[in-house]
Protein backbone atom coordinates (compact mmCIF):
# COMPACT_ATOMS: atom_id res chain seq x y z
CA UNK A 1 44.97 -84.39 54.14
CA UNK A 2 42.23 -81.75 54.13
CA UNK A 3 42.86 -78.66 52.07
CA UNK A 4 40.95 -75.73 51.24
CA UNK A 5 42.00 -74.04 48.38
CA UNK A 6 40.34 -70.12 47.84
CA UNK A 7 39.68 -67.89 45.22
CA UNK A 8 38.87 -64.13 46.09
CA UNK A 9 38.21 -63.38 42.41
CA UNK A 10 39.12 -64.15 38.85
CA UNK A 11 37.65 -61.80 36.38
CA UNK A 12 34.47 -63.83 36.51
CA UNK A 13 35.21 -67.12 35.83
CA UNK A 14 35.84 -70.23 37.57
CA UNK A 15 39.40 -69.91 38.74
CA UNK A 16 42.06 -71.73 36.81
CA UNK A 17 44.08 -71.84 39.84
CA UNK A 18 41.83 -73.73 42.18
CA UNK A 19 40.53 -76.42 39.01
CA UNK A 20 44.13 -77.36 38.20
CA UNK A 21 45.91 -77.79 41.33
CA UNK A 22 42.26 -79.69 42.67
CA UNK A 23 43.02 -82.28 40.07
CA UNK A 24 46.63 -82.77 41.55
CA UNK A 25 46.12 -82.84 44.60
CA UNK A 26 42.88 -85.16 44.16
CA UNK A 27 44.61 -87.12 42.52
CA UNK A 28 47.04 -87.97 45.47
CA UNK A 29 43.97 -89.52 47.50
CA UNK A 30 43.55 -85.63 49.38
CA UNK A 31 40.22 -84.01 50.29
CA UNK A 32 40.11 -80.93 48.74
CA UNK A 33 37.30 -78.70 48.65
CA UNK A 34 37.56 -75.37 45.97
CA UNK A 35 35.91 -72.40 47.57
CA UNK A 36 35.02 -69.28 44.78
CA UNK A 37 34.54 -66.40 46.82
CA UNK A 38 33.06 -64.22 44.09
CA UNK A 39 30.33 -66.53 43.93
CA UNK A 40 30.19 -68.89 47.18
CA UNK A 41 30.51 -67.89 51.21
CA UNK A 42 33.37 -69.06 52.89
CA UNK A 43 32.72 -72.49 54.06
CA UNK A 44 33.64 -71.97 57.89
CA UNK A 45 33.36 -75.91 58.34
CA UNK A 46 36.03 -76.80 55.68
CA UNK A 47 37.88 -73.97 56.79
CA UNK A 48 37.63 -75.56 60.55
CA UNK A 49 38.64 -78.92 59.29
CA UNK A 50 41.60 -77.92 57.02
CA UNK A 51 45.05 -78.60 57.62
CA UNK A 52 46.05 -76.81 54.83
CA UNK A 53 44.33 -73.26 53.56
CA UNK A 54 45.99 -72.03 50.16
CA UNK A 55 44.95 -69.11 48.68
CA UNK A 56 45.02 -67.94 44.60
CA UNK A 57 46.13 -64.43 44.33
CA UNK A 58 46.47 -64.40 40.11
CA UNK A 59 45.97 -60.35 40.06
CA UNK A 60 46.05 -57.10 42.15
CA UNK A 61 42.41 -57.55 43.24
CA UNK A 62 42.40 -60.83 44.26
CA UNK A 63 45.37 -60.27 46.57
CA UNK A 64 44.11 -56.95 48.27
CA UNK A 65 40.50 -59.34 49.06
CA UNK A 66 42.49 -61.63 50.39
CA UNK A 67 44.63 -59.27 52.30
CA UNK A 68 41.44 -58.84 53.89
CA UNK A 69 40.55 -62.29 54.40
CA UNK A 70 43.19 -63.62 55.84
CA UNK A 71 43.30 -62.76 59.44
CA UNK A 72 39.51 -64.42 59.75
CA UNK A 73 40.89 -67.15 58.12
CA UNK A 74 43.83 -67.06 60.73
CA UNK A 75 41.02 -66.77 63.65
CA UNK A 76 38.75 -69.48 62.27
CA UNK A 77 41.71 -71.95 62.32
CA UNK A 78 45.04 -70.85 64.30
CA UNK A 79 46.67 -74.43 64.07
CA UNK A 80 45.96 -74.45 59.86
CA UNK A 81 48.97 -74.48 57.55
CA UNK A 82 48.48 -70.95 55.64
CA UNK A 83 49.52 -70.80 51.79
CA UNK A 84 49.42 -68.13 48.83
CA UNK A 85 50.25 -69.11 45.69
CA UNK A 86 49.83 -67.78 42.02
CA UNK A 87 51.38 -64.29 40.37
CA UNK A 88 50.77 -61.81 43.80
CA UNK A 89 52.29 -64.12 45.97
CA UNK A 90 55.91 -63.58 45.38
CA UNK A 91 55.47 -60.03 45.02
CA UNK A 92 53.97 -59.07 47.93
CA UNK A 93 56.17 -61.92 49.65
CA UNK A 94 57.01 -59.48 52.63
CA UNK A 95 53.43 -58.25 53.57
CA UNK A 96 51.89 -62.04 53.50
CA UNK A 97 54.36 -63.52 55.67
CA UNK A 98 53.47 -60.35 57.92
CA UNK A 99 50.09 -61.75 57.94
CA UNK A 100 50.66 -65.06 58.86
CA UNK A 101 51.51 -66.66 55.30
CA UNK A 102 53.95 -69.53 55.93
CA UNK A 103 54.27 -70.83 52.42
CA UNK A 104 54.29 -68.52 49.00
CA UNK A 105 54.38 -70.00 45.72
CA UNK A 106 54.92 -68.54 42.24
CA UNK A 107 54.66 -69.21 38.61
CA UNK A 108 53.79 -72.80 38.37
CA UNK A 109 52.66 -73.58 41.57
CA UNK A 110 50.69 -77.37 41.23
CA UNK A 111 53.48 -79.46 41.51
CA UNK A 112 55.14 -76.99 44.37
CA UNK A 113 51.62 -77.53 45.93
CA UNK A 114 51.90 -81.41 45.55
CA UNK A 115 55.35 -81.22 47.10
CA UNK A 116 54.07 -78.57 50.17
CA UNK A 117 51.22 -81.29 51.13
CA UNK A 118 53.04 -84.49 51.03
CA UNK A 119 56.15 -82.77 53.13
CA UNK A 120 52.84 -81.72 55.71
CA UNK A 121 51.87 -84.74 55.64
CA UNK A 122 55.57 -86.27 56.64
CA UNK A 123 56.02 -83.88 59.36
CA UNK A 124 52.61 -84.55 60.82
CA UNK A 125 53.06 -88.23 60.80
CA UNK A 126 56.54 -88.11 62.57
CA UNK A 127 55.08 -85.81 64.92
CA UNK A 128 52.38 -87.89 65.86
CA UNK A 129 54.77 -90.64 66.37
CA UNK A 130 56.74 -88.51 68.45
CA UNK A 131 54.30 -86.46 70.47
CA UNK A 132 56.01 -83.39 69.04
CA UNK A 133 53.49 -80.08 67.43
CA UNK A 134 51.67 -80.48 64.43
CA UNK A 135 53.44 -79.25 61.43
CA UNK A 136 50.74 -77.79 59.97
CA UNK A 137 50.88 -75.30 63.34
CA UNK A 138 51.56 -71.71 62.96
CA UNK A 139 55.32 -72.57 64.41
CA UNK A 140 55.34 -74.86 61.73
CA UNK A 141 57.83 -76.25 59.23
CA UNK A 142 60.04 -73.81 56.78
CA UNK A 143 59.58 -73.48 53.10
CA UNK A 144 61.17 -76.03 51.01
CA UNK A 145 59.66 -74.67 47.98
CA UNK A 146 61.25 -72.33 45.59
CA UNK A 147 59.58 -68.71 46.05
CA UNK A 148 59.01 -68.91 42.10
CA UNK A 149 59.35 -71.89 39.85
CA UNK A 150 59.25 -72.01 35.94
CA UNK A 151 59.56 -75.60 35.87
CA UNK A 152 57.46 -77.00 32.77
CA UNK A 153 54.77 -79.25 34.72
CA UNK A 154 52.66 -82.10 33.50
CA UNK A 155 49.14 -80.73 33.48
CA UNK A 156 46.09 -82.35 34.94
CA UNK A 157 42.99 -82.03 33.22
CA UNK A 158 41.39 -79.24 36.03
CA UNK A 159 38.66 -81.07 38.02
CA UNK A 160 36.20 -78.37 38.57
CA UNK A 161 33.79 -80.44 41.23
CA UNK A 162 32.49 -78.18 44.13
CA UNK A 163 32.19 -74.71 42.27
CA UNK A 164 29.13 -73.21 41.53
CA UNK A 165 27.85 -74.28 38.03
CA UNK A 166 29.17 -71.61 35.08
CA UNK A 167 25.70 -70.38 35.01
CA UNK A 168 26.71 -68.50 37.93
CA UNK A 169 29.29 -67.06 36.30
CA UNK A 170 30.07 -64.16 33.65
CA UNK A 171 28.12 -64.85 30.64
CA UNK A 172 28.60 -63.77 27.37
CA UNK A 173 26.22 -60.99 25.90
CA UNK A 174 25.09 -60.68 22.30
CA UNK A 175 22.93 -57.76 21.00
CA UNK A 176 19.96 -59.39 19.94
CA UNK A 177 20.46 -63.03 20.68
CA UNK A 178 20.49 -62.67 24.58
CA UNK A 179 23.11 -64.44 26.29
CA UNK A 180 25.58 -67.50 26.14
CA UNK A 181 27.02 -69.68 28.99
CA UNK A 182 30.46 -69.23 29.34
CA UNK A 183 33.17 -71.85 29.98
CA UNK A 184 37.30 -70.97 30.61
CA UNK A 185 40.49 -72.38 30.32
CA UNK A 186 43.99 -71.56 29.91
CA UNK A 187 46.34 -72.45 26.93
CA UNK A 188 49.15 -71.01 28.46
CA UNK A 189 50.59 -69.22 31.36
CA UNK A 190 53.33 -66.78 31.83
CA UNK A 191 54.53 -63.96 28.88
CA UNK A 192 57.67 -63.58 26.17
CA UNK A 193 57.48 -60.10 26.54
CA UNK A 194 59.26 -57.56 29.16
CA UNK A 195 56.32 -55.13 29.31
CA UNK A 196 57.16 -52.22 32.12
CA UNK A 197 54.05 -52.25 33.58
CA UNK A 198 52.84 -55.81 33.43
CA UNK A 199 52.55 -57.57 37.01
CA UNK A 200 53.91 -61.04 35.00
CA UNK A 201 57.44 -60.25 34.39
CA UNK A 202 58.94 -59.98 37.75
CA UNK A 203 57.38 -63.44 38.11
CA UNK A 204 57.95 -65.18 34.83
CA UNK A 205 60.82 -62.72 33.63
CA UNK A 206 60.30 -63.51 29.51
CA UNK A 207 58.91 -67.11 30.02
CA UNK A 208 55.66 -68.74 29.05
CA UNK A 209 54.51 -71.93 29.47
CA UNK A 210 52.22 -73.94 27.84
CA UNK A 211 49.39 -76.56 28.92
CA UNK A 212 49.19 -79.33 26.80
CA UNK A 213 46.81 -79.29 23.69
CA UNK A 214 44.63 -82.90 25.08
CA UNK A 215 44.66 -81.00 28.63
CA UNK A 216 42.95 -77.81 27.46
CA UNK A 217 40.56 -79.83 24.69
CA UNK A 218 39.61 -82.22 27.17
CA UNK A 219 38.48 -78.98 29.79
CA UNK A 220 36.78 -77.69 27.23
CA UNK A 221 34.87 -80.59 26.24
CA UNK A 222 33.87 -80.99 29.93
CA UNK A 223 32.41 -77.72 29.97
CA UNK A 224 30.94 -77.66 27.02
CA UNK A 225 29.43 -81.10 28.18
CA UNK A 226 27.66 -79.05 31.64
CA UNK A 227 26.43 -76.68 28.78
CA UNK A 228 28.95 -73.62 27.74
CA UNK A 229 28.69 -72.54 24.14
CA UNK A 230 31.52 -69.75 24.75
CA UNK A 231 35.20 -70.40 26.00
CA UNK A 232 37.10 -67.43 27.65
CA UNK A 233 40.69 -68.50 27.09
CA UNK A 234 42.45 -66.72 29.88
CA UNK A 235 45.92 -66.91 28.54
CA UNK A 236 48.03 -63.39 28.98
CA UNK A 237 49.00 -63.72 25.38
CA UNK A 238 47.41 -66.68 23.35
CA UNK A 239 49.67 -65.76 20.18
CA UNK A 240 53.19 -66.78 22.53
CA UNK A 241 52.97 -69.86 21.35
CA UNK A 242 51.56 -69.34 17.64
CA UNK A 243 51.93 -73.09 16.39
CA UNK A 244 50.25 -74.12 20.11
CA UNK A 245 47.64 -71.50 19.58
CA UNK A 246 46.43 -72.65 16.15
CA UNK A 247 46.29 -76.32 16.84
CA UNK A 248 43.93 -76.17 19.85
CA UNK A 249 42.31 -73.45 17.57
CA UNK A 250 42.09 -75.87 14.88
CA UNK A 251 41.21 -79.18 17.04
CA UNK A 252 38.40 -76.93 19.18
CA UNK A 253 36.46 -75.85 16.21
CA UNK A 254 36.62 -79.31 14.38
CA UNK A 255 34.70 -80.84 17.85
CA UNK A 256 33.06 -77.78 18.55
CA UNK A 257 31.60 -75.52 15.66
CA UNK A 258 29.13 -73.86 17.35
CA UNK A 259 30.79 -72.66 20.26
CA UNK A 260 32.70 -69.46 20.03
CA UNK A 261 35.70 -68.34 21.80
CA UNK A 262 37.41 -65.05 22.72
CA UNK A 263 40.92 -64.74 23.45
CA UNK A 264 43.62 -62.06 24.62
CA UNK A 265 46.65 -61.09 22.30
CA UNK A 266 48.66 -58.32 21.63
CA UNK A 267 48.81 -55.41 18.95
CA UNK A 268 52.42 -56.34 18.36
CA UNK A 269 51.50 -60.42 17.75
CA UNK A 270 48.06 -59.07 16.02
CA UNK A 271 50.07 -57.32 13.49
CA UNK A 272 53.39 -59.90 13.14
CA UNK A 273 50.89 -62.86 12.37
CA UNK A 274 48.34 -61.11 9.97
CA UNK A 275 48.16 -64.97 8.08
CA UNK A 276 46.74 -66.59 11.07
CA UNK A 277 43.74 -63.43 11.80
CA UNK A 278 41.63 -65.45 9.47
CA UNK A 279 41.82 -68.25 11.48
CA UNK A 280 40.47 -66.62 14.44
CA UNK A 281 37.15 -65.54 12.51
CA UNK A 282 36.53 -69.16 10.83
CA UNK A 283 37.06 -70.58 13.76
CA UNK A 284 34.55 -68.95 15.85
CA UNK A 285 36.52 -66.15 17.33
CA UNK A 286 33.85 -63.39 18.42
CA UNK A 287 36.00 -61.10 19.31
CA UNK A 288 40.01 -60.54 20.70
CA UNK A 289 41.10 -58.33 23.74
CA UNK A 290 44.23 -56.34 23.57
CA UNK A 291 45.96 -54.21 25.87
CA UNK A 292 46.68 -51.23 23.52
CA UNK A 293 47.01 -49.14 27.00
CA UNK A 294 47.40 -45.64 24.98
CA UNK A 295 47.64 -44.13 21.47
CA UNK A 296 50.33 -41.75 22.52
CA UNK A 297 53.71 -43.29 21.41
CA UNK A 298 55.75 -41.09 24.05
CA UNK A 299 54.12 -43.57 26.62
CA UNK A 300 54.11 -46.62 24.63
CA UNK A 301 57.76 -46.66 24.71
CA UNK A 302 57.89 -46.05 28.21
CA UNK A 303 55.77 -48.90 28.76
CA UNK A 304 57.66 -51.15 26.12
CA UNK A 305 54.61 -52.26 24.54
CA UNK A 306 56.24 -53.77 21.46
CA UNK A 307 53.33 -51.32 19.28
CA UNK A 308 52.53 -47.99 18.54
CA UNK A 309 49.69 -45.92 17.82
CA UNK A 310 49.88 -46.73 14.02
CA UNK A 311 50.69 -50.29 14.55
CA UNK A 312 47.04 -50.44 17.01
CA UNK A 313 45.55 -48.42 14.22
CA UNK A 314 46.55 -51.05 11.15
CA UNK A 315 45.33 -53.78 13.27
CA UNK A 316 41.62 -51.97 14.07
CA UNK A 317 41.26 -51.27 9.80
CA UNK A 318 42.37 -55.16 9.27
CA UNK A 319 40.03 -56.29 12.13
CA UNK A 320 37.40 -54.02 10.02
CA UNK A 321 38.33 -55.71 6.65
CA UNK A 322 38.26 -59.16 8.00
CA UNK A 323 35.03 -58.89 9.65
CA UNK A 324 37.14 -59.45 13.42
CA UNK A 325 35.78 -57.77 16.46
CA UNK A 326 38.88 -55.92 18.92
CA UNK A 327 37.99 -55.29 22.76
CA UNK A 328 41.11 -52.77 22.88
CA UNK A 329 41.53 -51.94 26.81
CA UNK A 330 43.91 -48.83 28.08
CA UNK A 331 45.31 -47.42 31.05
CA UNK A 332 44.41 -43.86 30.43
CA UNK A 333 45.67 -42.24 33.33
CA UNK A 334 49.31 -42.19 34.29
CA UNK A 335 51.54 -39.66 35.45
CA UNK A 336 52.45 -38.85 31.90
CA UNK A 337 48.60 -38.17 31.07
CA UNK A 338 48.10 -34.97 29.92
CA UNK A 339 43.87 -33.18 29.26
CA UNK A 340 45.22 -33.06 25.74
CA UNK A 341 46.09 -36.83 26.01
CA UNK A 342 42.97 -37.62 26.74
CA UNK A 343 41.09 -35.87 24.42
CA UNK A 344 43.09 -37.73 21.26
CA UNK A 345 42.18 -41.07 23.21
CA UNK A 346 38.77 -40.58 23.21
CA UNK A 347 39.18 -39.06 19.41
CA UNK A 348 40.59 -42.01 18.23
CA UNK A 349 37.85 -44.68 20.01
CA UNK A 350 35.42 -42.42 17.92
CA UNK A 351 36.54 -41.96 14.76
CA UNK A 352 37.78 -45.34 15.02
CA UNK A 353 34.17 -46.48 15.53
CA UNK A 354 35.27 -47.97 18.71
CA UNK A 355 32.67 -46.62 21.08
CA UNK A 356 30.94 -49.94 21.31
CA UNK A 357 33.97 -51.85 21.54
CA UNK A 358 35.79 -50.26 24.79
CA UNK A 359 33.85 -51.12 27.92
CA UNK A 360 33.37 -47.65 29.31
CA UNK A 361 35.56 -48.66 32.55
CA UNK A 362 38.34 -48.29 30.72
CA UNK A 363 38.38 -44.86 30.23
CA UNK A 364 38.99 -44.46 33.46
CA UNK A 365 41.36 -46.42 34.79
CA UNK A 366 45.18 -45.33 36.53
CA UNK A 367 48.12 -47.05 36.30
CA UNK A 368 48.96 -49.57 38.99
CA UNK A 369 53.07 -49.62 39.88
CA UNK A 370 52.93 -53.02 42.70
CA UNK A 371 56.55 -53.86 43.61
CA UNK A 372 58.61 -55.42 41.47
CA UNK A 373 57.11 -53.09 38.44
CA UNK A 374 59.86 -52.81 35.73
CA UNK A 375 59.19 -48.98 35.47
CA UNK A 376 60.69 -48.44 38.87
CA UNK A 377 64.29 -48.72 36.71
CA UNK A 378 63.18 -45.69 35.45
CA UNK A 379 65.09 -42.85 36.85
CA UNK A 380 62.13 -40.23 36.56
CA UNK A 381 59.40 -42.35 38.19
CA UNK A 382 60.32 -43.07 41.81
CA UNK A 383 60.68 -39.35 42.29
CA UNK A 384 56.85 -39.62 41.31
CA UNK A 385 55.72 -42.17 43.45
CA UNK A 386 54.88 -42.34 47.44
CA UNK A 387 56.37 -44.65 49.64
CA UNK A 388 55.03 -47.79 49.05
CA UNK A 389 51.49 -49.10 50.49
CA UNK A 390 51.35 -52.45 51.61
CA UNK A 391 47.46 -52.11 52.58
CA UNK A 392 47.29 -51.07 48.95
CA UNK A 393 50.10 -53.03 47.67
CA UNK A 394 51.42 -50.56 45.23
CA UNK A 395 53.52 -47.26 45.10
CA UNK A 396 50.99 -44.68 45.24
CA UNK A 397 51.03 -41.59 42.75
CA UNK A 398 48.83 -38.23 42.47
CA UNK A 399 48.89 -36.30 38.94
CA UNK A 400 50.98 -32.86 38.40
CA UNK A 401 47.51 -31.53 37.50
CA UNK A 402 45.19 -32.06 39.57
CA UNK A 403 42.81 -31.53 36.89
CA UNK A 404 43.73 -35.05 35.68
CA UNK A 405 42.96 -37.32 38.95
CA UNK A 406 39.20 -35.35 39.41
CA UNK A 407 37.95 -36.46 35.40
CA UNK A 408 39.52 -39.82 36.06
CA UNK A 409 37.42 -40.18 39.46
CA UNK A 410 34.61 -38.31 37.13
CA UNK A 411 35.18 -41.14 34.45
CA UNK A 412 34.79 -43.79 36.75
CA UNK A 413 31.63 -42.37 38.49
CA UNK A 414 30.24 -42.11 34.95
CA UNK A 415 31.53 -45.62 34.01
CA UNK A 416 29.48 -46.89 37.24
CA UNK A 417 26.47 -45.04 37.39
CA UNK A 418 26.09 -46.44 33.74
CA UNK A 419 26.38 -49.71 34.47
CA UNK A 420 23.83 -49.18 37.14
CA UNK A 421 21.01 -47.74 34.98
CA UNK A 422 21.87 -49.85 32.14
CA UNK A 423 22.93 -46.90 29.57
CA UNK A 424 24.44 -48.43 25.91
CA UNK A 425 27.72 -47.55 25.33
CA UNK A 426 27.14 -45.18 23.42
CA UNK A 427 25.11 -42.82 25.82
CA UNK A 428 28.31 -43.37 28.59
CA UNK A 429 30.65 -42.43 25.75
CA UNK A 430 29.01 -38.95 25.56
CA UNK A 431 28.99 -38.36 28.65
CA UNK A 432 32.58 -38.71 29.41
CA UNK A 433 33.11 -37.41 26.08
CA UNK A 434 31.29 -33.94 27.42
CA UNK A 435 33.30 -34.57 31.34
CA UNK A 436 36.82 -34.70 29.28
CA UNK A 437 36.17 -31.43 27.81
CA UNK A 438 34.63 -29.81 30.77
CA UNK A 439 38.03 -30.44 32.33
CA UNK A 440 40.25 -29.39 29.83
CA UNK A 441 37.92 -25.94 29.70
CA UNK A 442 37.31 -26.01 26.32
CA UNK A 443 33.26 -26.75 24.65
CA UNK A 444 32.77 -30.36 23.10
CA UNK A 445 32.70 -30.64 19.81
CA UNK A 446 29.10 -32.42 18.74
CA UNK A 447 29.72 -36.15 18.34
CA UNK A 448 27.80 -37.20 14.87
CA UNK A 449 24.85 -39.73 15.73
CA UNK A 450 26.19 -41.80 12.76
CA UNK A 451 29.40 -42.31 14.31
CA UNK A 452 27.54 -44.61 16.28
CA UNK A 453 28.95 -48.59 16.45
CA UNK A 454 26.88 -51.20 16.03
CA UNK A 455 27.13 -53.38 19.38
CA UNK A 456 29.05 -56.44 19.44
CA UNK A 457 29.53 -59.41 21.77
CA UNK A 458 30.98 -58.95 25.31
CA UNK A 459 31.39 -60.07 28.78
CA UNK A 460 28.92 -59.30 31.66
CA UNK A 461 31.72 -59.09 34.01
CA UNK A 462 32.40 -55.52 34.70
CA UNK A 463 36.01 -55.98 35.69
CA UNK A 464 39.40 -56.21 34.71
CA UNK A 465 42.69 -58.22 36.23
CA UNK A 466 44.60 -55.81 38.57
CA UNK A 467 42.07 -53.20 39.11
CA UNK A 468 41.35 -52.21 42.41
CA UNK A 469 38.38 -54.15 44.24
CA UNK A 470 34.98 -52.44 44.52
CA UNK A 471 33.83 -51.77 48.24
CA UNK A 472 30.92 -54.52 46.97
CA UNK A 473 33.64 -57.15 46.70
CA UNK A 474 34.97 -56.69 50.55
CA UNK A 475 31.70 -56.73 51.62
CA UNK A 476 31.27 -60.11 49.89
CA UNK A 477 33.68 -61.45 51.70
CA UNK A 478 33.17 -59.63 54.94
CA UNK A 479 35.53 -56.99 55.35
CA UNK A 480 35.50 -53.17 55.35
CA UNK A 481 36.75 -51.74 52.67
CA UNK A 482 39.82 -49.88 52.72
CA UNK A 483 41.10 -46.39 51.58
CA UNK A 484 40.97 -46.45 47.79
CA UNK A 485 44.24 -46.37 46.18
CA UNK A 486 44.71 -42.40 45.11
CA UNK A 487 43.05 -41.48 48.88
CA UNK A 488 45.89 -43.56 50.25
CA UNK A 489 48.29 -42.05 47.40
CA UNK A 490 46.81 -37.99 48.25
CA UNK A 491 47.68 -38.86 51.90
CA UNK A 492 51.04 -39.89 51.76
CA UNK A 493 51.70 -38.07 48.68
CA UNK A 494 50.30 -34.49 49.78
CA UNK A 495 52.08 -34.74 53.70
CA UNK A 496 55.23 -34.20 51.45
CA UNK A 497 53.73 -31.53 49.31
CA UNK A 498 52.48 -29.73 52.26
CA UNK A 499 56.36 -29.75 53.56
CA UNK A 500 57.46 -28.55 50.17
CA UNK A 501 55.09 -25.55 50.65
CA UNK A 502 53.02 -27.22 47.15
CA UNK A 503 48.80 -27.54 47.10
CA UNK A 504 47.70 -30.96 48.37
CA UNK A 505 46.18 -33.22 45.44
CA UNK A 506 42.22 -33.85 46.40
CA UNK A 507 41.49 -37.89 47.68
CA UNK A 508 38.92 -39.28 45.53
CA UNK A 509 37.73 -43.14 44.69
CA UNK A 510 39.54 -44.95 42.03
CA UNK A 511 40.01 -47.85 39.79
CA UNK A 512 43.74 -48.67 38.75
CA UNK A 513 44.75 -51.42 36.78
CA UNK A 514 48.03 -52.89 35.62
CA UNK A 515 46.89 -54.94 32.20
CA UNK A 516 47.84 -58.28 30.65
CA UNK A 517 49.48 -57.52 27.72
């Protein structure tokens, strides 16, 4: 059979989800060609010739490109069988099927995909026998499948033939030593934890599961082999499995001591395992993203983060005294944000000599609540919320104080323009230092030029998972870009506040994420 599988973006790197299930389905004798969106054009020839199109939608961006792509996909080939499958898919199950989706898969979709194809390729064959209409036709067959499946699979090694080389992906940048190549795998998939906000637990609901150790060594040493000397590991947590974790650790470094590694992990397993820290730096760890989200414990325990602000601050002085580099990410901007909020955030990333650690995006981005969002059991937030979005795939919100949604589209404007002209960190950090204060009406305090951070290692990707896509990434794949998220959430949000007699919020752009971990 001919499949296409897609990829409308994956945080820079080649997608797990189009490697993995490749190698399945290749496997099986099918043709399958992987198209990366965020790097290739849509092959319209493939597309023509497919008899199955699946789509990856791992994150929030990803699905709202593919939103986007999928009626052009639907007009290139009418008669094609259309799939989603990864995290998105079962949450926006509704929507897709609106948009011509016949088949949605979630959690772990390769075998599900196996399964899909060979009861295509059944159909087809009786119905050419018969006369009768191809299965694969848009009055095609009905989902066997299981919307979500947490079966433990088998792994293939991913077969990565037919994406763009990982030179043409995110590469790794070190102050003063230029750049690496960077390779990526995953470890494991899925989360233990029950996070509130976290777009994996109405999918995975507390599971995880893992890929076997040979599988992920034997990716690596692939890519390693076509010239990365840095592996992204992409799991959501890679301390869920701590025993798992430390034997690839210990296995990767053994074959591979000069290449480094980064991986994700959270404050909570950063601070229950501080034995295995040192493991991370001999091993070649440069440096370990966590989603601390806030230092305001209020909102931590909303969230259920499993932390709090002086758990996050333990971890940064160990990190210090072990010689360990921490990315710490946020979600800044909530409904439960306050000015004075703020301030302490950006407080604590100073005097926490932090400034160079915290990609200045961060600072600026909202919370994302998509459906299925464990905080809608909270009794105080749907009163918050608008109706929900399906352009925008998420229930929309505006602040109490308007105050708060102009500095975070001021942030984010900062955060870009930045990146543009190629300021340090440092330099952006002042400036929304200066914008915080400016909105909270009080002077800013002079920041000390010898509370500047050395730089460290990070990745040229200037994205996160779940954030909302630029107007640069539907124009990549040739769409118009849509009303931002807090335009979409002012419009909904302020016909009701106009009823109630209240002041409308103001539209602005944004960037809204719902973080790993």
């Amino acid at each position: 059979m001919n499949i296409v599988l897609l990829s409308t973006y994956e945080l820079g790197r080649q997608p797990f989800g189009l490697v993995s299930p490749a190698a399945w389905l290749r496997k099986r004798g099918h043709a399958v060609t992987c198209c990366d969106l965020s790097r290739q054009a849509l092959d319209t020839g493939a597309v023509a010739a497919a008899e199955l199109i699946a789509i990856y939608l791992p994150m929030h961006t990803a699905t709202r490109l593919a939103a986007q792509l999928i009626p052009e996909l639907r007009r290139q080939n009418p008669s094609a069988h259309l799939c989603c499958y990864g995290l998105y898919a079962p949450m926006n199950a509704e929507y897709l099927r609106g948009l011509g989706v016949q088949t949605l898969l979630g959690g772990e979709f390769e075998a599900a995909l196996v399964e899909l194809v060979d009861q295509l390729c059944v159909t087809n064959a009786t119905n050419a026998r018969t006369g009768g209409v191809p299965a694969a036709s848009t009055n095609g067959l009905s989902q066997r499948q299981p919307l979500i499946s947490l079966a433990r699979l088998e792994f293939e090694v991913p077969d990565r033939d037919g994406l763009p080389p990982i030179e043409k992906y995110a590469h790794l940048l070190v102050p003063g030593a230029g750049y690496r190549l960077v390779g990526s795998t995953e470890a494991s998939r899925g989360c233990k934890h029950l996070c509130r906000h976290c777009p994996i637990v109405p999918v995975y609901d507390g599971v995880f599961r893992i890929v076997p150790r040979d599988v992920v060594l034997e990716d690596i040493r692939r890519q390693v082999a076509a010239g990365a000397q840095h592996i992204s590991f992409g799991d959501p947590d890679f301390f869920n499995g701590i025993g798992h974790a430390l034997e690839i650790l210990k296995a990767f470094h053994e074959e591979f001591p000069g290449v480094t590694y980064d991986v994700t992990i959270k404050i909570e397993h950063l601070k229950k395992y501080p034995q295995h820290l040192t493991a991370l730096r001999d091993t070649g760890c440069l440096f370990v993203i966590s989603a601390v989200e806030s230092v305001d414990n209020a909102f931590l325990a909303i969230l259920e983060k499993g932390h709090t602000r002086e758990d996050f601050l333990a971890v940064v002085a160990r990190f210090r005294d072990l010689g360990l580099t921490l990315h710490p990410t946020f979600v800044p901007f909530s409904p439960w944000t306050t000015t004075e909020g703020y301030l302490e955030l950006l407080r604590v990333v100073y005097e926490e000599n932090l400034v160079e650690n915290v990609a200045p995006i961060q600072l600026g981005i909202r919370l994302l609540i998509p459906a299925g969002s464990r905080l809608l059991e909270l009794p105080e937030v749907p009163p918050m919320l608008g109706s929900f979005n399906s352009e925008s795939l998420v229930f929309p919100w505006v602040h109490a104080d308007p105050r708060l949604d102009a500095l975070s589209a001021e942030v984010q404007r900062i955060a870009a323009n930045a990146d543009q002209q190629k300021l340090s960190r440092w330099e952006t950090f002042v400036q929304i230092w200066n914008a915080a204060h400016a909105a909270a009406g009080i002077p800013a305090p002079a920041l000390a030029a010898q509370r500047e951070s050395a730089p460290v290692a990070f990745l040229s990707e200037p994205w996160y998972c779940c954030a909302e896509p630029t107007p640069a990434q539907f124009v990549s794949i040739g769409a118009k870009s849509p009303l931002p998220i807090a335009s979409v959430a002012s419009v909904t949000i302020a016909a009701s506040a106009a009823r109630k007699g209240a002041p409308a919020a103001p539209t602005h752009p944004t960037v809204a994420a719902d973080q790993f971990v």
